[in-house]
C-alpha atoms as a PDB file:
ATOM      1  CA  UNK A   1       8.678 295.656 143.733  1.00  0.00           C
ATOM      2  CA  UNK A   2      10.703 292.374 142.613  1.00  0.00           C
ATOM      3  CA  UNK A   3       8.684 290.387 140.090  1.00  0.00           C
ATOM      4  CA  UNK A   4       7.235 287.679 141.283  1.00  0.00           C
ATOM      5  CA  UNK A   5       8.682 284.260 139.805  1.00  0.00           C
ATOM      6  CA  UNK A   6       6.913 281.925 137.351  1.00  0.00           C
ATOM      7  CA  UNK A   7       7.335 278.684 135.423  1.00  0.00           C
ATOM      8  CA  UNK A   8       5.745 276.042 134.149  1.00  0.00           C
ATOM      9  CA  UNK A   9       5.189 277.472 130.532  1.00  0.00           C
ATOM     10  CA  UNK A  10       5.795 275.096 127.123  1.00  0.00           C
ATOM     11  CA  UNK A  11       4.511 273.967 123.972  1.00  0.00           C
ATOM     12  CA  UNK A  12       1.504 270.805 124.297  1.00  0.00           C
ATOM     13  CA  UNK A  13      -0.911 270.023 122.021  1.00  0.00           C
ATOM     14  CA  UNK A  14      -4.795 269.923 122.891  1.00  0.00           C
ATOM     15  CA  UNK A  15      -5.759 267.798 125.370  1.00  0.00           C
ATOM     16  CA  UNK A  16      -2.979 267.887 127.168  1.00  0.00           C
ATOM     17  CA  UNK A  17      -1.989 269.070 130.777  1.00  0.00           C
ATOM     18  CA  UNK A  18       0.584 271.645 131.789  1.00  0.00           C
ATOM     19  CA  UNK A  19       0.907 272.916 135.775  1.00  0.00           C
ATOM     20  CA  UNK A  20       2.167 276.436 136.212  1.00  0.00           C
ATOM     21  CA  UNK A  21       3.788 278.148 139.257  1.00  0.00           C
ATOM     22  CA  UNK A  22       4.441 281.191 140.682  1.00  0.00           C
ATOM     23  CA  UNK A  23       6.895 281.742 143.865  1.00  0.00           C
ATOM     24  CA  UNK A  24       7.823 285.473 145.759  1.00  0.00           C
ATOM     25  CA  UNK A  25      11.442 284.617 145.870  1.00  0.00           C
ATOM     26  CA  UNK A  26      10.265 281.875 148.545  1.00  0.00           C
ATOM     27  CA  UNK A  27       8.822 283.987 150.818  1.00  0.00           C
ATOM     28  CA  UNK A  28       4.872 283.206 152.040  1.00  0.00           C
ATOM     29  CA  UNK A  29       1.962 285.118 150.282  1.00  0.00           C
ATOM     30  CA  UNK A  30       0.480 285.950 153.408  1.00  0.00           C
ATOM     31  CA  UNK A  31      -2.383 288.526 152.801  1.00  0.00           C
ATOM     32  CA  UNK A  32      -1.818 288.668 149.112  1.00  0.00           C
ATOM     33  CA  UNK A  33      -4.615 287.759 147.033  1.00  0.00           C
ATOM     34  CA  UNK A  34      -3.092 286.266 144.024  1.00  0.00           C
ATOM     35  CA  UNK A  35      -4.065 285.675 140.207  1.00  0.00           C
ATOM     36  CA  UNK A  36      -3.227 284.182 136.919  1.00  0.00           C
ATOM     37  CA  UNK A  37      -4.019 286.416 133.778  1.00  0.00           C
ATOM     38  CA  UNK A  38      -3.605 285.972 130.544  1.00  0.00           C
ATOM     39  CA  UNK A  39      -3.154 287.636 127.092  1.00  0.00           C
ATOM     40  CA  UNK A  40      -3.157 286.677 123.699  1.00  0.00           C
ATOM     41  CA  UNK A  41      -2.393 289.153 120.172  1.00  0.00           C
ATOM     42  CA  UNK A  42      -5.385 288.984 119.533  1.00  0.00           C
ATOM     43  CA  UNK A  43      -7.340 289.582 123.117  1.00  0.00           C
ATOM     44  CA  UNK A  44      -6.784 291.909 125.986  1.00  0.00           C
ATOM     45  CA  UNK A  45      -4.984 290.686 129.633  1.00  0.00           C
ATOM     46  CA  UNK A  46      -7.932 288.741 130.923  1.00  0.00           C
ATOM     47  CA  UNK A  47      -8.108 287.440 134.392  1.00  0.00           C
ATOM     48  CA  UNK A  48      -8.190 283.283 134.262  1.00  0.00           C
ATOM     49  CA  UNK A  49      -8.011 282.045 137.970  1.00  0.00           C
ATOM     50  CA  UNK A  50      -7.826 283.978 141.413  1.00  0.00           C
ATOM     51  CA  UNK A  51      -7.132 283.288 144.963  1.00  0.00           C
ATOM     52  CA  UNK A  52      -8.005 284.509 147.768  1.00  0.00           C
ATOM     53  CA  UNK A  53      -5.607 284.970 151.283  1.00  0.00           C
ATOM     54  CA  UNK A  54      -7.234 283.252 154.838  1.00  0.00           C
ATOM     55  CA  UNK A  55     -10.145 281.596 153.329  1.00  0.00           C
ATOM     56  CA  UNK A  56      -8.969 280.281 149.520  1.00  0.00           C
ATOM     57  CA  UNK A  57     -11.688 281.458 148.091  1.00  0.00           C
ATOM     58  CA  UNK A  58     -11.473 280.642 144.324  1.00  0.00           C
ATOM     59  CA  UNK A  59     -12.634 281.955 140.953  1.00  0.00           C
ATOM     60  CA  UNK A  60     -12.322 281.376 137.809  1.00  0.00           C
ATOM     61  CA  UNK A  61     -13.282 282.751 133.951  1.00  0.00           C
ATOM     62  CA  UNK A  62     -15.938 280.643 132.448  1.00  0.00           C
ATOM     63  CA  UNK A  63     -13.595 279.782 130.143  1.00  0.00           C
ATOM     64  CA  UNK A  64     -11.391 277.551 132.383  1.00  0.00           C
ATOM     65  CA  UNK A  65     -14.030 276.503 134.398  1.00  0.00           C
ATOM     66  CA  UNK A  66     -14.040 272.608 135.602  1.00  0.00           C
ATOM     67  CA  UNK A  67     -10.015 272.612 133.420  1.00  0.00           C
ATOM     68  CA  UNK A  68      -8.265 274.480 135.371  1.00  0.00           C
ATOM     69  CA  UNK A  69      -7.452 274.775 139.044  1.00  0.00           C
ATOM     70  CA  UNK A  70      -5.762 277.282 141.279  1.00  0.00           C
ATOM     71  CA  UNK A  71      -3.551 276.081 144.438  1.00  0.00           C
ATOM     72  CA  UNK A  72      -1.698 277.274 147.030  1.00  0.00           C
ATOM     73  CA  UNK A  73       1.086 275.056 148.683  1.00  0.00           C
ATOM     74  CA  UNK A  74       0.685 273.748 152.068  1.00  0.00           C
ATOM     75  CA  UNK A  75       3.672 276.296 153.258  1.00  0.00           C
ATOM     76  CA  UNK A  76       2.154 279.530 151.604  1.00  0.00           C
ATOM     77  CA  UNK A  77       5.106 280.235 149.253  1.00  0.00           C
ATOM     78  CA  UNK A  78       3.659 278.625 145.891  1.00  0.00           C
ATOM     79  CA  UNK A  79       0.849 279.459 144.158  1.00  0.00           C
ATOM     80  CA  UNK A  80       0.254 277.069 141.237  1.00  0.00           C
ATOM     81  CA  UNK A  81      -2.415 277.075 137.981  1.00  0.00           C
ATOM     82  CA  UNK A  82      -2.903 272.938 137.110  1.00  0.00           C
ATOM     83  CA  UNK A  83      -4.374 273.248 133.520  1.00  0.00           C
ATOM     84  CA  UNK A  84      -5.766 270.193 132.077  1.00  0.00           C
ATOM     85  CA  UNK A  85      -7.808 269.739 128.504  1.00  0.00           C
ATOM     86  CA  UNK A  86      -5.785 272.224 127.236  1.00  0.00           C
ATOM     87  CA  UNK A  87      -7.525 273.803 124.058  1.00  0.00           C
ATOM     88  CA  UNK A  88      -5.959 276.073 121.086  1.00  0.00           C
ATOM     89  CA  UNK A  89      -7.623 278.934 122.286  1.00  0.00           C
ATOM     90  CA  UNK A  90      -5.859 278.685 125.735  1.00  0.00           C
ATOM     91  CA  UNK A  91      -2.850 279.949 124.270  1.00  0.00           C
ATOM     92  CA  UNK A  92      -1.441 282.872 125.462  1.00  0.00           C
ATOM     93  CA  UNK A  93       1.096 284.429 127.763  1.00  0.00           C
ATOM     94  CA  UNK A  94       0.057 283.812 131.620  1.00  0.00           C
ATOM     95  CA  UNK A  95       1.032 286.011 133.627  1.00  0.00           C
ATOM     96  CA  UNK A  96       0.797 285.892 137.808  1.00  0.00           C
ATOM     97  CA  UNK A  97       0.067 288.909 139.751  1.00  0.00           C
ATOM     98  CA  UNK A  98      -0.291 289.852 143.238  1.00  0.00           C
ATOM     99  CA  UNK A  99      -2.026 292.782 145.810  1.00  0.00           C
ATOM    100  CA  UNK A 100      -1.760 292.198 149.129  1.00  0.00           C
ATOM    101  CA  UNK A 101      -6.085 292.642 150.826  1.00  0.00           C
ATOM    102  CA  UNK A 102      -7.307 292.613 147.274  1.00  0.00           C
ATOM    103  CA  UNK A 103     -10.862 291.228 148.430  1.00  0.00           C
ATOM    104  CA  UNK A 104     -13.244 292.481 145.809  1.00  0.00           C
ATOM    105  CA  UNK A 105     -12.981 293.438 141.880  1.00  0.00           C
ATOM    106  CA  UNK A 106     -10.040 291.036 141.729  1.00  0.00           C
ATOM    107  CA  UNK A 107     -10.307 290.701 138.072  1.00  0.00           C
ATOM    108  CA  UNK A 108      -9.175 294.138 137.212  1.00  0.00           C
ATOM    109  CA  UNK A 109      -5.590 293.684 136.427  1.00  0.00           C
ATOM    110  CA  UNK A 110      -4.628 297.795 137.363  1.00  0.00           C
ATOM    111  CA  UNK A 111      -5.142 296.800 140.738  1.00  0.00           C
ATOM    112  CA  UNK A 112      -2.749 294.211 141.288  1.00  0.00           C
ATOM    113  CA  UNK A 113       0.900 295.918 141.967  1.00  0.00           C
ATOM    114  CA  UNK A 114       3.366 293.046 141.766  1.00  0.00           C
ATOM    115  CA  UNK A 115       3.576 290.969 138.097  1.00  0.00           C
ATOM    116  CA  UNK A 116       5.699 287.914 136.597  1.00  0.00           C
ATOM    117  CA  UNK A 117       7.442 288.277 133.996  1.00  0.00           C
ATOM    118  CA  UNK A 118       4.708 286.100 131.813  1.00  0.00           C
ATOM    119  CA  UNK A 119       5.495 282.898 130.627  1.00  0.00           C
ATOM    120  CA  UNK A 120       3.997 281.522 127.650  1.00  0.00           C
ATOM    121  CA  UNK A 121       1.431 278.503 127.071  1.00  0.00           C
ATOM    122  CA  UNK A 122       1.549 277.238 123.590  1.00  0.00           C
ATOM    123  CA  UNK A 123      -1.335 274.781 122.828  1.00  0.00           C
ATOM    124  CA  UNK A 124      -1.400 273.177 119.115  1.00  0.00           C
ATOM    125  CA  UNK A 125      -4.318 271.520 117.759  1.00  0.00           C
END
């Protein structure tokens, strides 16, 4: 599969706000259920924000929880992660993944079969 797309990614310092996207080469998600994870040196991939195809169900890690907030553009095609109050700890490199009916267990990452590259979130304190 071709990697899915993202950007966004940079250096802030705490407190601050960063918005990050991922695209399918600008074709619709459709029936994909899509995430953000992330992964750190010093912590395994962990699954921040997911959501869901037809109804938009969302969910998030406790973590992020009332900070950050995944979208889905109006046309299907964009899938963004809006990240405010950043914190020290949030760095890491986020990654967005894909599986197309993924409707339950959607934070194991082995089931998801199409990955970004990763792009990474530096947050300074």
């Amino acid at each position: 599969q071709v990697p899915l797309v993202e950007s966004g990614g940079g250096v802030v310092q705490a407190g601050d706000s960063l918005r990050l996207s991922c695209q399918d080469h600008g074709r619709p998600f459709g029936s994909y259920t899509v995430a953000w994870f992330r992964q750190s040196p010093r912590n395994e991939r962990e699954l921040v924000a997911v959501i869901l195809p037809n109804s938009g169900l969302t969910s998030y890690a406790e973590t992020v929880k009332g900070r950050f907030t995944i979208s889905k553009n109006p046309a299907g095609n964009t899938v963004s992660l809006q990240m405010n109050s950043l914190k020290s700890e949030d760095t890491a490199v986020y990654y967005c993944a894909a599986r197309m009916n993924l409707y339950t267990q959607w934070s194991r990452s082995e089931l998801y079969d199409v990955w970004g590259q990763g792009t990474q979130v530096t947050v300074s304190s």
